[in-house]
N, C-alpha and C. Protein backbone atom coordinates (compact mmCIF):
# COMPACT_ATOMS: atom_id res chain seq x y z
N UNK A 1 -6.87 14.11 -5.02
CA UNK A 1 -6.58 13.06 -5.98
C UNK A 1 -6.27 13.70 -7.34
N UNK A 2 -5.60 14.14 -7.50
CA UNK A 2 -4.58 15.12 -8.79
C UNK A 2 -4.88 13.77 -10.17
N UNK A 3 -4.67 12.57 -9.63
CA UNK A 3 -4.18 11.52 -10.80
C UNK A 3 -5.71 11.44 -10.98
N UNK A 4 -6.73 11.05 -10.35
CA UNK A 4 -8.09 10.46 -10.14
C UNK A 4 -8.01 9.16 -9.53
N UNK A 5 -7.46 8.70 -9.06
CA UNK A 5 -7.10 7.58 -7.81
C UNK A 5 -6.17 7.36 -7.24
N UNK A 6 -6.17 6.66 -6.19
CA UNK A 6 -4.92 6.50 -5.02
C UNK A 6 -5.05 5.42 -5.59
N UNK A 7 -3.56 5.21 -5.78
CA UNK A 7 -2.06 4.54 -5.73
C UNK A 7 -2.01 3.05 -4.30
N UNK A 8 -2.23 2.07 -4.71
CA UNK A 8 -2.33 0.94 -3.58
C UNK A 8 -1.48 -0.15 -4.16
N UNK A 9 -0.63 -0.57 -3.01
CA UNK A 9 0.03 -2.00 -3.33
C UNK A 9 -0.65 -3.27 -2.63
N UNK A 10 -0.26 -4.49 -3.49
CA UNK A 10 -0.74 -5.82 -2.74
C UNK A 10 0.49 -5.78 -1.76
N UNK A 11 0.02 -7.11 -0.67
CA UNK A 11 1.27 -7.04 0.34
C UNK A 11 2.67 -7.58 -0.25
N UNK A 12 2.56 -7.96 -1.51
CA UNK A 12 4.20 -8.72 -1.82
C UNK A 12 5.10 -7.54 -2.58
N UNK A 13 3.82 -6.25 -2.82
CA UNK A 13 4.78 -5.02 -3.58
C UNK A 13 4.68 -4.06 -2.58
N UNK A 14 4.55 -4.19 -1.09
CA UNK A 14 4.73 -2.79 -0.35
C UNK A 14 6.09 -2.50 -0.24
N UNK A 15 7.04 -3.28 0.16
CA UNK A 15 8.45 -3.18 -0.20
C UNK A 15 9.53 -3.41 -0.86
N UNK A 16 8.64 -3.27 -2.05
CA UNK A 16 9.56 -2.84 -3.31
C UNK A 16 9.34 -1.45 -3.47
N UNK A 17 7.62 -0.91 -3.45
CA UNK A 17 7.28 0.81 -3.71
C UNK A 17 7.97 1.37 -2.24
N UNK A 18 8.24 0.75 -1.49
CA UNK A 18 8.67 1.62 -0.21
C UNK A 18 10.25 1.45 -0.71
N UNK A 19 11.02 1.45 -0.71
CA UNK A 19 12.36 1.15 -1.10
C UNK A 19 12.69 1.70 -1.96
N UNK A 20 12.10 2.01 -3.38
CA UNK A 20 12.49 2.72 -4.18
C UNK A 20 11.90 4.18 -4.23
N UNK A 21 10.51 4.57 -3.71
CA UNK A 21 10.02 6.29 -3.83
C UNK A 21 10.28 6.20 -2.04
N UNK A 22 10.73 5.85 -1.15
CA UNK A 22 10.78 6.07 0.35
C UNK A 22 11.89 6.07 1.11
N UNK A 23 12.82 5.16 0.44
CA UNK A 23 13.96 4.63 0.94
C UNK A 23 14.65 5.66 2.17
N UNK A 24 14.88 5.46 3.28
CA UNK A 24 15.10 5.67 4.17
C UNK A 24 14.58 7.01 5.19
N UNK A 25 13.05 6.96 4.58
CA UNK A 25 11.90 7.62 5.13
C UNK A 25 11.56 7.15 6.26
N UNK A 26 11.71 7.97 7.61
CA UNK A 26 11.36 7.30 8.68
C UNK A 26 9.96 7.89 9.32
N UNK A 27 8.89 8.58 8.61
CA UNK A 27 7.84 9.22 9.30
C UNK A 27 6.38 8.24 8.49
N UNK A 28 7.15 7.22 7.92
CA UNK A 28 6.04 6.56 7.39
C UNK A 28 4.59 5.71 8.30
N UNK A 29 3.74 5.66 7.64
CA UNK A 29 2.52 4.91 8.16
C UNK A 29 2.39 3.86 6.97
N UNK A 30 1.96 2.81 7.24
CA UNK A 30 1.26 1.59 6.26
C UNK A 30 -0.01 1.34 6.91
N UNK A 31 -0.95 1.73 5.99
CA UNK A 31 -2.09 1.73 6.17
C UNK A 31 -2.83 0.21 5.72
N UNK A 32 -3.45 -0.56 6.12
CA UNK A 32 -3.89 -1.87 6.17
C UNK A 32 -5.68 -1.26 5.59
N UNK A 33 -6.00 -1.44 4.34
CA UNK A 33 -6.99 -1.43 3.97
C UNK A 33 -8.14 -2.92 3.59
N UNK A 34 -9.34 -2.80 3.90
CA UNK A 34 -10.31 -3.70 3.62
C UNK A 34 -10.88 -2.90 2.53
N UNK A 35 -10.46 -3.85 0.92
CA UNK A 35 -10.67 -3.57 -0.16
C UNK A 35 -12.21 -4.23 -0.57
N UNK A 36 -12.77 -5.18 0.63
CA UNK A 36 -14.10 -5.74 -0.31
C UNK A 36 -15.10 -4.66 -0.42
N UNK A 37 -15.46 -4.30 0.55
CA UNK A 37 -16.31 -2.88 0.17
C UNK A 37 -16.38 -1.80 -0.67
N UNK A 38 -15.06 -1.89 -1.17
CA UNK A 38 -14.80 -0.93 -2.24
C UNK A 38 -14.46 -1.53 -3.78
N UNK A 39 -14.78 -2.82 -3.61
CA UNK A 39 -13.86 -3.57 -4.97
C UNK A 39 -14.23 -2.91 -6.01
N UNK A 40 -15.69 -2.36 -6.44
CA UNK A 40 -15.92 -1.74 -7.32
C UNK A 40 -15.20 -0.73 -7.98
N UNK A 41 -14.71 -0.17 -7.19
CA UNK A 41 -13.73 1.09 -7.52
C UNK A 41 -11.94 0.59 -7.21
N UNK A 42 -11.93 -0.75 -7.75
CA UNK A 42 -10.52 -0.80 -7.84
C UNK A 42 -9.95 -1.47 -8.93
N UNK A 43 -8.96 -0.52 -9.68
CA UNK A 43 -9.05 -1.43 -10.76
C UNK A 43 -7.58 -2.13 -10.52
N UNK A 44 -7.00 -2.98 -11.23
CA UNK A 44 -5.34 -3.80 -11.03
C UNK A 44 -4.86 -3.49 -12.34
N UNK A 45 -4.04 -2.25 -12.37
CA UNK A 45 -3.45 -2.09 -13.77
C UNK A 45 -2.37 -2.14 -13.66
N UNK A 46 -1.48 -1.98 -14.73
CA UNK A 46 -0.20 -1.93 -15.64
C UNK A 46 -0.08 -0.51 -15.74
N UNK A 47 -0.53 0.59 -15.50
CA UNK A 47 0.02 1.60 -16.22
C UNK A 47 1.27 2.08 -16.48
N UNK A 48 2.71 1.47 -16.17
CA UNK A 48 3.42 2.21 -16.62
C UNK A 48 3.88 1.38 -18.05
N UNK A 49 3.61 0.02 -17.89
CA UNK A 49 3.99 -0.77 -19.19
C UNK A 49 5.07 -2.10 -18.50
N UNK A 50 5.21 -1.89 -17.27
CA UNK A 50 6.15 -2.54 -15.96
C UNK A 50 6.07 -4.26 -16.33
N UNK A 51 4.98 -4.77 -16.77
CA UNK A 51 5.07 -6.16 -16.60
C UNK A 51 4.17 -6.80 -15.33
N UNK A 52 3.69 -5.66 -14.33
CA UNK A 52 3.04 -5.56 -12.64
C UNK A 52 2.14 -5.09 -12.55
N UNK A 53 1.13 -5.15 -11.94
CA UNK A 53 -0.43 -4.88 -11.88
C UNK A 53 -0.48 -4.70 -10.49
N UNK A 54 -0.78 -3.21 -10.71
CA UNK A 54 -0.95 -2.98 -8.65
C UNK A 54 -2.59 -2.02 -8.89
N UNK A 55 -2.94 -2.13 -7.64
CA UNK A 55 -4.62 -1.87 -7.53
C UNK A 55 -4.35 -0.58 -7.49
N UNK A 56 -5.55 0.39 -8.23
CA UNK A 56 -6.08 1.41 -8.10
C UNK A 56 -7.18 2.39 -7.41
N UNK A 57 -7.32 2.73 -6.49
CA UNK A 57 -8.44 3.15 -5.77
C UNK A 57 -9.11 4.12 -6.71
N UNK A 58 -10.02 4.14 -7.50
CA UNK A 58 -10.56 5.27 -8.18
C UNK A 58 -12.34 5.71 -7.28
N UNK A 59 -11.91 6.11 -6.16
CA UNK A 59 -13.02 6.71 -5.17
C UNK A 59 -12.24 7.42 -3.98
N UNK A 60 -12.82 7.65 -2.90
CA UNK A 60 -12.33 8.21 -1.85
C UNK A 60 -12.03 7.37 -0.75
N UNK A 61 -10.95 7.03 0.01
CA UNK A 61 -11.13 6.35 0.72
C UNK A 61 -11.54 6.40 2.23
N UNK A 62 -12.66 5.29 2.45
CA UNK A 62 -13.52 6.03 3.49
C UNK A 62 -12.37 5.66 4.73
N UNK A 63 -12.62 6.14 6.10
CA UNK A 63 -11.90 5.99 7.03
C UNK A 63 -12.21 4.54 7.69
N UNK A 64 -13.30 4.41 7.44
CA UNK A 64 -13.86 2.59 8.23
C UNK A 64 -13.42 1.62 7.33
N UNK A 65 -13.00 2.11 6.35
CA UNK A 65 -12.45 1.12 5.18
C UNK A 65 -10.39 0.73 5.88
N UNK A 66 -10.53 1.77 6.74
CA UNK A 66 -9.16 1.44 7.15
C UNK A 66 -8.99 0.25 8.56
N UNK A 67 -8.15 -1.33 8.05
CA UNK A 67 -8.08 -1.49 9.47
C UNK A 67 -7.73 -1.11 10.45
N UNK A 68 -6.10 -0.60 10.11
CA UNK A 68 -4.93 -0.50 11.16
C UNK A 68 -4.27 0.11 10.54
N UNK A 69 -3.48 1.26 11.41
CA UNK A 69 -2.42 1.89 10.75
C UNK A 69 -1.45 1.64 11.51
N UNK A 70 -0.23 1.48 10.81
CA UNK A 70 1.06 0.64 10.92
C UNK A 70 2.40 1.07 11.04
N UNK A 71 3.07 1.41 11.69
CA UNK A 71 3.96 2.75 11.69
C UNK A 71 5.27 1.92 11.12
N UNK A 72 5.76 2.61 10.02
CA UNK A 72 6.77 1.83 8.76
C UNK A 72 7.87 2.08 9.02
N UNK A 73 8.56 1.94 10.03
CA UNK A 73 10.25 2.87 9.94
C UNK A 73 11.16 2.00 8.83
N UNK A 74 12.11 2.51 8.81
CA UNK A 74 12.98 1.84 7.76
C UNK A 74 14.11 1.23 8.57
N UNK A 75 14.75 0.21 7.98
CA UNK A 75 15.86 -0.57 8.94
C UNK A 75 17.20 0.41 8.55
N UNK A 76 18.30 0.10 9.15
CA UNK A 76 19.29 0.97 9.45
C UNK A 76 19.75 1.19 8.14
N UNK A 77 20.05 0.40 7.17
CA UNK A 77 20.30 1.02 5.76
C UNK A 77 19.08 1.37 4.97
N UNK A 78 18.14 1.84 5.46
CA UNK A 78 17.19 2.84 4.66
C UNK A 78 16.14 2.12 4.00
N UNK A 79 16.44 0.70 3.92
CA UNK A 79 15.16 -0.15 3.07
C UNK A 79 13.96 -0.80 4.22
N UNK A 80 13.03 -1.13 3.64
CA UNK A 80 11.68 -1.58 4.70
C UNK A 80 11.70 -2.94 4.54
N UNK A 81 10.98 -3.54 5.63
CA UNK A 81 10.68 -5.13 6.16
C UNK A 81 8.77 -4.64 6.06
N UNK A 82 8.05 -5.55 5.88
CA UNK A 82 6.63 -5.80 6.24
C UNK A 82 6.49 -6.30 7.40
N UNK A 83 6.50 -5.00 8.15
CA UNK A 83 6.22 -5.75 9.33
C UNK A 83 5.32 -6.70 9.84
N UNK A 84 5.34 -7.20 11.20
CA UNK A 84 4.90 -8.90 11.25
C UNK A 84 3.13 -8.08 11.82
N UNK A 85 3.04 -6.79 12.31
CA UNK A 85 1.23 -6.65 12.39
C UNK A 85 0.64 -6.52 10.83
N UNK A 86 1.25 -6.14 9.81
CA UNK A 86 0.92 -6.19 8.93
C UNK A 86 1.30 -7.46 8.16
N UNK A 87 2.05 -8.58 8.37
CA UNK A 87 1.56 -9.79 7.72
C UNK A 87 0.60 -10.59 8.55
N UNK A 88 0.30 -10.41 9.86
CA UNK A 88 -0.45 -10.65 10.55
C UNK A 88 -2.01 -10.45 10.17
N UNK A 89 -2.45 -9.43 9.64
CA UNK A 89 -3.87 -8.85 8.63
C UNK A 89 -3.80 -9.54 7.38
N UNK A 90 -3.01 -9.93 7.17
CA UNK A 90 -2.67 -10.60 5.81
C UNK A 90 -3.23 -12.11 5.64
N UNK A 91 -2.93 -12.94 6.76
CA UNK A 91 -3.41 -13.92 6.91
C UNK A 91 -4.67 -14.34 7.48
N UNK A 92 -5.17 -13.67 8.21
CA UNK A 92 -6.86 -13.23 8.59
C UNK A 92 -7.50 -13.50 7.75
């Protein structure tokens, strides 16, 4: 953790950050995290000055904290869809 926390999106900004730092990355994973156990250590900031507030993990993230990992390919012109197992956790 170089910054002092991992970098986390809500589900309506995973594909916007995948599209613009990923764009037509096909070895991706989307990792489906359970944030209540950890809420303490998450903060929802602004840091770049963006206008957008995406969560901060400032701890380690444990492995049982993970639901599902989600394998992200990109569609034929290089941008991502949320896929439907991951809006599927979403609504749970």
């Amino acid at each position: 953790m170089q910054e002092g926390f991992i970098h986390l999106s809500w589900p309506h900004q995973v594909t916007k950050v995948a599209d613009n730092l990923y764009r037509g990355q096909t070895d991706l994973v989307l990792l489906a995290v359970d944030l209540e156990p950890l809420i303490e250590h998450v903060k929802d900031e602004d840091l770049y000055g963006l206008g957008e507030t995406y969560p901060h993990l400032y701890a380690a993230l444990p492995v049982e904290a993970v639901l599902e990992a989600i394998p992200f390919p990109p569609r034929p012109d290089g941008t991502f869809e949320l896929p439907a197992q991951a809006r599927e956790i979403v609504t749970r």
